[in-house]
C-alpha atoms as a PDB file:
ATOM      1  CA  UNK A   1      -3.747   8.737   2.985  1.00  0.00           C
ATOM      2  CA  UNK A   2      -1.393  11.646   3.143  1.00  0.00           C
ATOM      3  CA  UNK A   3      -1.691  12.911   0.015  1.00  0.00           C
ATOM      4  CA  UNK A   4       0.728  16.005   0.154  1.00  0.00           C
ATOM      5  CA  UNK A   5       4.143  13.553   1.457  1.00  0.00           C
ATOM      6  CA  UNK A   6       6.302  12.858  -1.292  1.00  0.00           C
ATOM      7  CA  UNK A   7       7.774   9.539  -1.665  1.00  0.00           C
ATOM      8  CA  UNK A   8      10.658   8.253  -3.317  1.00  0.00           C
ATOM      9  CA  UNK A   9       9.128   5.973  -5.463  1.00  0.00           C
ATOM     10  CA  UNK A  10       5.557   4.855  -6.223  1.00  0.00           C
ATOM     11  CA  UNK A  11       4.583   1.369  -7.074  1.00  0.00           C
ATOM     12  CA  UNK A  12       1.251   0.644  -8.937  1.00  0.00           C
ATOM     13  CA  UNK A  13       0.416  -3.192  -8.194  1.00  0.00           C
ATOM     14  CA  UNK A  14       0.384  -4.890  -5.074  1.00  0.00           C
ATOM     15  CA  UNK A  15       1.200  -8.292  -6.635  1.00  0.00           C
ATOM     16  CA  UNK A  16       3.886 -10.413  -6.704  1.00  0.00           C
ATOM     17  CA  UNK A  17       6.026  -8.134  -9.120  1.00  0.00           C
ATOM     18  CA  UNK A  18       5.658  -5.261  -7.240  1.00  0.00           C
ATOM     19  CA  UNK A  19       5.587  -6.259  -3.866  1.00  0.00           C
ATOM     20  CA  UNK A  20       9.199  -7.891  -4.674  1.00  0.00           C
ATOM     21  CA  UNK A  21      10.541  -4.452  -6.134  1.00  0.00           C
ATOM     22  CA  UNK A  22       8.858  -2.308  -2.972  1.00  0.00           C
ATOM     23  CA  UNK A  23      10.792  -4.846  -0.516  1.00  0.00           C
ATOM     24  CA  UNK A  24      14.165  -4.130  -2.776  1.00  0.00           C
ATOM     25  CA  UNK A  25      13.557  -0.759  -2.596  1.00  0.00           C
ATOM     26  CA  UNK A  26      13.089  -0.483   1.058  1.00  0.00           C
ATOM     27  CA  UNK A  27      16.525  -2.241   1.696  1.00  0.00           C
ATOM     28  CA  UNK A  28      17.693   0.886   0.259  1.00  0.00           C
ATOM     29  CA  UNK A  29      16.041   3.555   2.761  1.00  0.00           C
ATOM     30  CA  UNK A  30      13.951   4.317   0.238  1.00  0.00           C
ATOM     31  CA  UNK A  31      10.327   6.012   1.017  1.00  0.00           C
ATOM     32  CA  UNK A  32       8.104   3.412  -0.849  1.00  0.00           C
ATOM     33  CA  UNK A  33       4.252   3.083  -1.435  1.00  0.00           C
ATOM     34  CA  UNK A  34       2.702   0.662  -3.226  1.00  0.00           C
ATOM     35  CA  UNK A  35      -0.685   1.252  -4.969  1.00  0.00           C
ATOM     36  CA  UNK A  36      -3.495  -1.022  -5.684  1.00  0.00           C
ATOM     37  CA  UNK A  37      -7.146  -0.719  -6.761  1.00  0.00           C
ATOM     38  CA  UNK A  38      -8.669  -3.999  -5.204  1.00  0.00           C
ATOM     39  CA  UNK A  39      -9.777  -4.529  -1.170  1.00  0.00           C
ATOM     40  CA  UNK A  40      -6.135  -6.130  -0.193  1.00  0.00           C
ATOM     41  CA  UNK A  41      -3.131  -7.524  -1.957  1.00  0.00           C
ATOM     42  CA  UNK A  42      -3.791 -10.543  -3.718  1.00  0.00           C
ATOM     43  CA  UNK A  43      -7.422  -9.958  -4.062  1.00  0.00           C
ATOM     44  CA  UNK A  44      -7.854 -10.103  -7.542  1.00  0.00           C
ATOM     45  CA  UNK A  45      -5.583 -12.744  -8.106  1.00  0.00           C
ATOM     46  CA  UNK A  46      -7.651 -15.851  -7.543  1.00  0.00           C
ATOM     47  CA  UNK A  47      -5.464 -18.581  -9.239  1.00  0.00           C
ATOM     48  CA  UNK A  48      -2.872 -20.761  -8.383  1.00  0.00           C
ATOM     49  CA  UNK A  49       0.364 -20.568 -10.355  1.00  0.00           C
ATOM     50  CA  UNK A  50       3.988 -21.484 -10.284  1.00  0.00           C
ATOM     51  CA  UNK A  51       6.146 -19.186  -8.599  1.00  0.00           C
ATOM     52  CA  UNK A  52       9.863 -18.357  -9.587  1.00  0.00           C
ATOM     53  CA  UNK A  53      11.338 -16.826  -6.655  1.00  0.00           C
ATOM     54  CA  UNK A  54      14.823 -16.438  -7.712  1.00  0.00           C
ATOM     55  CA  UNK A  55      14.612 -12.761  -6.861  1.00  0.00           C
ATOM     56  CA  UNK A  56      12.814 -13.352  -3.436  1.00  0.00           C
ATOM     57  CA  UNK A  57      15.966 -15.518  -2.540  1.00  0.00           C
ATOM     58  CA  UNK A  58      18.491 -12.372  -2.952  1.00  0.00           C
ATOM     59  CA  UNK A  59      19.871 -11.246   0.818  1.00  0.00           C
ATOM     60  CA  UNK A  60      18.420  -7.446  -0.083  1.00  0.00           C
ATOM     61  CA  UNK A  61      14.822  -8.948  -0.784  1.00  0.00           C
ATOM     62  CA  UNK A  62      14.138 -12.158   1.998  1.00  0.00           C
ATOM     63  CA  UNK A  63      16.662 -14.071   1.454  1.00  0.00           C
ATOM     64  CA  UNK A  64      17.323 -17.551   1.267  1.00  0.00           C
ATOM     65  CA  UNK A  65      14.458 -19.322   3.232  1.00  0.00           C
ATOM     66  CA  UNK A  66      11.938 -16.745   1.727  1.00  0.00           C
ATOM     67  CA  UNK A  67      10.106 -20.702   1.141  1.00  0.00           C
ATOM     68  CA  UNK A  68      10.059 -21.120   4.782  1.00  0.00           C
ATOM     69  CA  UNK A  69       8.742 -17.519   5.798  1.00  0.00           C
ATOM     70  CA  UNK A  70       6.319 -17.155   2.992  1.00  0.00           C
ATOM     71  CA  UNK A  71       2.644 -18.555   2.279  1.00  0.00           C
ATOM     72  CA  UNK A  72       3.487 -20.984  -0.165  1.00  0.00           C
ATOM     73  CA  UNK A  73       1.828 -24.048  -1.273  1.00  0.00           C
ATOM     74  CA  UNK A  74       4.508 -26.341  -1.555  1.00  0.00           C
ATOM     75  CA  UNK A  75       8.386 -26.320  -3.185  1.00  0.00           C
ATOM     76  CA  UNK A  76       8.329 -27.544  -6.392  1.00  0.00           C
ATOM     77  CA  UNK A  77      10.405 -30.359  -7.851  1.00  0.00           C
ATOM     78  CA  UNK A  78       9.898 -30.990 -10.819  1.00  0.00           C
ATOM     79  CA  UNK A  79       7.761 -29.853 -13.965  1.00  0.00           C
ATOM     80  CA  UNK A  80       6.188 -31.681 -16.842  1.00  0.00           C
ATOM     81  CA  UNK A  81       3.831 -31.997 -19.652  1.00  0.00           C
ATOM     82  CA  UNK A  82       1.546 -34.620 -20.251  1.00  0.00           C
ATOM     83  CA  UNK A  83      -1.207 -35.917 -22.523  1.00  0.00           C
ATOM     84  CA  UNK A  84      -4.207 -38.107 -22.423  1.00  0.00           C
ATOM     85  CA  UNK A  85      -6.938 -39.497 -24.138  1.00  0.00           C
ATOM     86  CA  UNK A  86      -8.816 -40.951 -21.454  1.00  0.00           C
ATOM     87  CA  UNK A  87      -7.129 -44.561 -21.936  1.00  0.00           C
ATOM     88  CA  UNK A  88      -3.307 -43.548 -22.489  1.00  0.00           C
ATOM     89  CA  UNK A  89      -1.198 -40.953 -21.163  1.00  0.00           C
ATOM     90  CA  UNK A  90       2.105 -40.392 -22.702  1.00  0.00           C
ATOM     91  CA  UNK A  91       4.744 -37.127 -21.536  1.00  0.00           C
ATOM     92  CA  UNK A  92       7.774 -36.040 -20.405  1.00  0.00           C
ATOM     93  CA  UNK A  93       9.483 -34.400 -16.801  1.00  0.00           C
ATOM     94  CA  UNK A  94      12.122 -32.331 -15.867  1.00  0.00           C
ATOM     95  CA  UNK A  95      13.775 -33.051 -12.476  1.00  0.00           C
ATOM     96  CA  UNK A  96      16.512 -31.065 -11.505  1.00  0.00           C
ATOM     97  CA  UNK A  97      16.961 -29.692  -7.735  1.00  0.00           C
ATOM     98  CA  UNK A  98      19.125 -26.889  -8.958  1.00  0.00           C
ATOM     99  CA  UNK A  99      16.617 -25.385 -11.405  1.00  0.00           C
ATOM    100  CA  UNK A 100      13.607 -25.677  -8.905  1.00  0.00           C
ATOM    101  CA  UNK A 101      15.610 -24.717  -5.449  1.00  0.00           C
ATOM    102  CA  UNK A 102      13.678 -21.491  -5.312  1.00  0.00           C
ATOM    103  CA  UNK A 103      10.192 -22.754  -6.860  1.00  0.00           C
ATOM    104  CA  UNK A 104       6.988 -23.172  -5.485  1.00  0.00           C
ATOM    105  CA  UNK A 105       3.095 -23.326  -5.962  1.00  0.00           C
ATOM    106  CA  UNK A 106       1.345 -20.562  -4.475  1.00  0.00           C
ATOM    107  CA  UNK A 107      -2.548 -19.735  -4.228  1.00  0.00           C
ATOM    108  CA  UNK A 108      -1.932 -15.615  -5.449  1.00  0.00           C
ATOM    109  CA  UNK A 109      -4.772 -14.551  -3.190  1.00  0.00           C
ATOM    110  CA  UNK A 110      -2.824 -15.849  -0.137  1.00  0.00           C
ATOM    111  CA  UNK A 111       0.619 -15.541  -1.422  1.00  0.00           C
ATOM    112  CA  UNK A 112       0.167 -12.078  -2.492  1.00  0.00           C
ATOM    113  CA  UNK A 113      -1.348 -11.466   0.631  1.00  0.00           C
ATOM    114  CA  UNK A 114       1.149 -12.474   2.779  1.00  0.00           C
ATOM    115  CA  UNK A 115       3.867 -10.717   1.209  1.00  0.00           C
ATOM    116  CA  UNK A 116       1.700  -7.757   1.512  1.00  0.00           C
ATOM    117  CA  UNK A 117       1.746  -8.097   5.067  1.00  0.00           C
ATOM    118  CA  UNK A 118       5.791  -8.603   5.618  1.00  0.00           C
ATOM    119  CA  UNK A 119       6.558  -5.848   2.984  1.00  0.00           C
ATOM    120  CA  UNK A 120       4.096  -3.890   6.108  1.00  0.00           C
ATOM    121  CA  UNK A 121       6.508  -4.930   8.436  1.00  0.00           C
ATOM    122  CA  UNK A 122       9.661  -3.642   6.730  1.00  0.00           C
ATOM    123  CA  UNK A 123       7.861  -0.017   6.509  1.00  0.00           C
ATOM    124  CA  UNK A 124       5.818   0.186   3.247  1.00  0.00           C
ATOM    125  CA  UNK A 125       3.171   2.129   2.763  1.00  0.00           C
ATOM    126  CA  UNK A 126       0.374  -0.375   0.923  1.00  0.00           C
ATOM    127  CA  UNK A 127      -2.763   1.745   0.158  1.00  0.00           C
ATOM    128  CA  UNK A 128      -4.856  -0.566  -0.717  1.00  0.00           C
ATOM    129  CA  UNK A 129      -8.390   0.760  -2.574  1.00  0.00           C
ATOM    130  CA  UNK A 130      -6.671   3.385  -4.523  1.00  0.00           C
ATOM    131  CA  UNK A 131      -7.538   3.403  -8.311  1.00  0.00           C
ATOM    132  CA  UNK A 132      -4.661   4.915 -10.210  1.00  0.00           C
ATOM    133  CA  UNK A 133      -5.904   7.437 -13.038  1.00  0.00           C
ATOM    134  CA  UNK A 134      -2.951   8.613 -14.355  1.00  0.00           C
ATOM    135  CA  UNK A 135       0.503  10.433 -14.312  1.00  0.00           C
ATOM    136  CA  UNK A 136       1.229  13.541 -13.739  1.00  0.00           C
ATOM    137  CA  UNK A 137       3.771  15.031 -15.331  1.00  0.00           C
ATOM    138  CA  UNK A 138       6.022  17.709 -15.843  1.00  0.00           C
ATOM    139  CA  UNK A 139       7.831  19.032 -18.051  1.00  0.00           C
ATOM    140  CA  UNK A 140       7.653  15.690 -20.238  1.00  0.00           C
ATOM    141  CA  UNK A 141       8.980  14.033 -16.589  1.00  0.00           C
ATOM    142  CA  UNK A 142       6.607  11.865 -14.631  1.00  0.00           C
ATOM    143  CA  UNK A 143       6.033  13.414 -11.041  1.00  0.00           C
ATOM    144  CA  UNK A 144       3.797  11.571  -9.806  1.00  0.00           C
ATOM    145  CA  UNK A 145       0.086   9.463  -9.932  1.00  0.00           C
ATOM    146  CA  UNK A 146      -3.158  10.985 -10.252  1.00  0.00           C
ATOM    147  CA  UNK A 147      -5.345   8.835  -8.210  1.00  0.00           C
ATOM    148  CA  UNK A 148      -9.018   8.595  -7.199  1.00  0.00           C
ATOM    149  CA  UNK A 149      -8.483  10.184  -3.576  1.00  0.00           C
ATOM    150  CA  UNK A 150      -5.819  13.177  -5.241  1.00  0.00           C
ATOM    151  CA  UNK A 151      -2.058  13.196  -6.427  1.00  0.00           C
ATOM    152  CA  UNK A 152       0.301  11.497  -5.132  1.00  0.00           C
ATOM    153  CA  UNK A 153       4.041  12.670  -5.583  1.00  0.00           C
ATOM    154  CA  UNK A 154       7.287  10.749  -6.074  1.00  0.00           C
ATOM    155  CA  UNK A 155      10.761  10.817  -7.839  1.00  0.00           C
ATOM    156  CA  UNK A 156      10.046   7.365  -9.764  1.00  0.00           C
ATOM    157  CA  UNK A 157       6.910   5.820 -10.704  1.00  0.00           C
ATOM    158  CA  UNK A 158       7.362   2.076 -11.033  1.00  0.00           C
ATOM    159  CA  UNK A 159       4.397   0.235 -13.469  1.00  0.00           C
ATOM    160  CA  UNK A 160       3.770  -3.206 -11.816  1.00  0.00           C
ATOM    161  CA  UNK A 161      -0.024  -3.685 -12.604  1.00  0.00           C
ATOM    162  CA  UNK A 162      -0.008  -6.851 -15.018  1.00  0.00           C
ATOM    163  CA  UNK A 163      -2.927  -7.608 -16.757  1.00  0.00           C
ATOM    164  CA  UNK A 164      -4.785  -5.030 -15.264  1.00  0.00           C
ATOM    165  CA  UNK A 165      -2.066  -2.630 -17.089  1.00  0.00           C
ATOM    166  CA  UNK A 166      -4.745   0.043 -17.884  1.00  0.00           C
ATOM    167  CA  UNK A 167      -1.966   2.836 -16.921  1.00  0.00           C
ATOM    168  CA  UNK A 168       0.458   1.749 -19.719  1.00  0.00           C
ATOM    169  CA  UNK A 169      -2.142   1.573 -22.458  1.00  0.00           C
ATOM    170  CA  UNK A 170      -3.645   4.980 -21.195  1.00  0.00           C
ATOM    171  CA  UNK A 171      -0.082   6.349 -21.062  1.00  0.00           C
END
């Protein structure tokens, strides 16, 4: 890790979130490195989930057929809640091809993952293994990250860590 480049914007969180905003960013010729404290992207996500990918489908993130390109599951098409007690089931659906046209399921460790990898191929930096600690700051502006293996500088630091959101609550 080159500790002693400054970037133009840091990203703590290799999921889904921030993944999406480094691949933004870097349609902008923007320096961008993404930071995250497990092995690989995706690595401690280990569920399933419905993904929204309305901002994936913008022409300055993938585009369109980001569903085609990506690891996903399978599209979604509709969504529903239902109930049972073992004899009965009673509930309700929503179908609607305009509301799901950019959903799908995704398993996160494969998902995130693979975005991982194509946000590689566009030119960001993911350092993977490296445990944010802090900010650094100066002059009541945030500089930078303090992280396990030494500072890291840039002109925006960008919080995507969800529930792992130990920065935030330290901060």
């Amino acid at each position: 890790m080159d500790i002693k480049t400054k970037r133009d914007v840091i990203i703590i969180g290799a999921g889904a979130a921030g993944l999406t905003a480094a691949l933004h960013l870097s349609k902008q010729d923007l320096k961008v490195s993404v930071l995250d404290g497990a092995i690989h992207p995706g690595s401690e996500n280990w569920s399933g989930c419905v993904f929204f990918g309305e901002n994936l489908a913008d022409e300055e993130i993938l585009g369109p057929d980001w569903l085609n390109e990506t690891a996903i599951e399978r599209k979604l098409v509709c969504r529903g809640v239902y109930m049972t007690n073992g004899v009965d089931t009673a509930g309700i659906s929503y179908h609607n091809p305009n509301t799901f046209k950019n959903c799908a399921t995704v398993l996160r460790p494969v998902f995130d993952h693979d975005l991982a990898e194509i946000a590689r191929s566009r030119g960001i930096e993911i350092l993977s293994r490296t445990n944010v600690i802090g900010l650094l700051k100066e002059n009541d502006h945030v500089i930078g990250v303090a992280t396990e293996k030494g500072p890291l500088y840039a002109d925006l630091v960008f919080l995507a860590e969800g529930d792992a959101a130990h920065i935030l609550q330290k901060e």
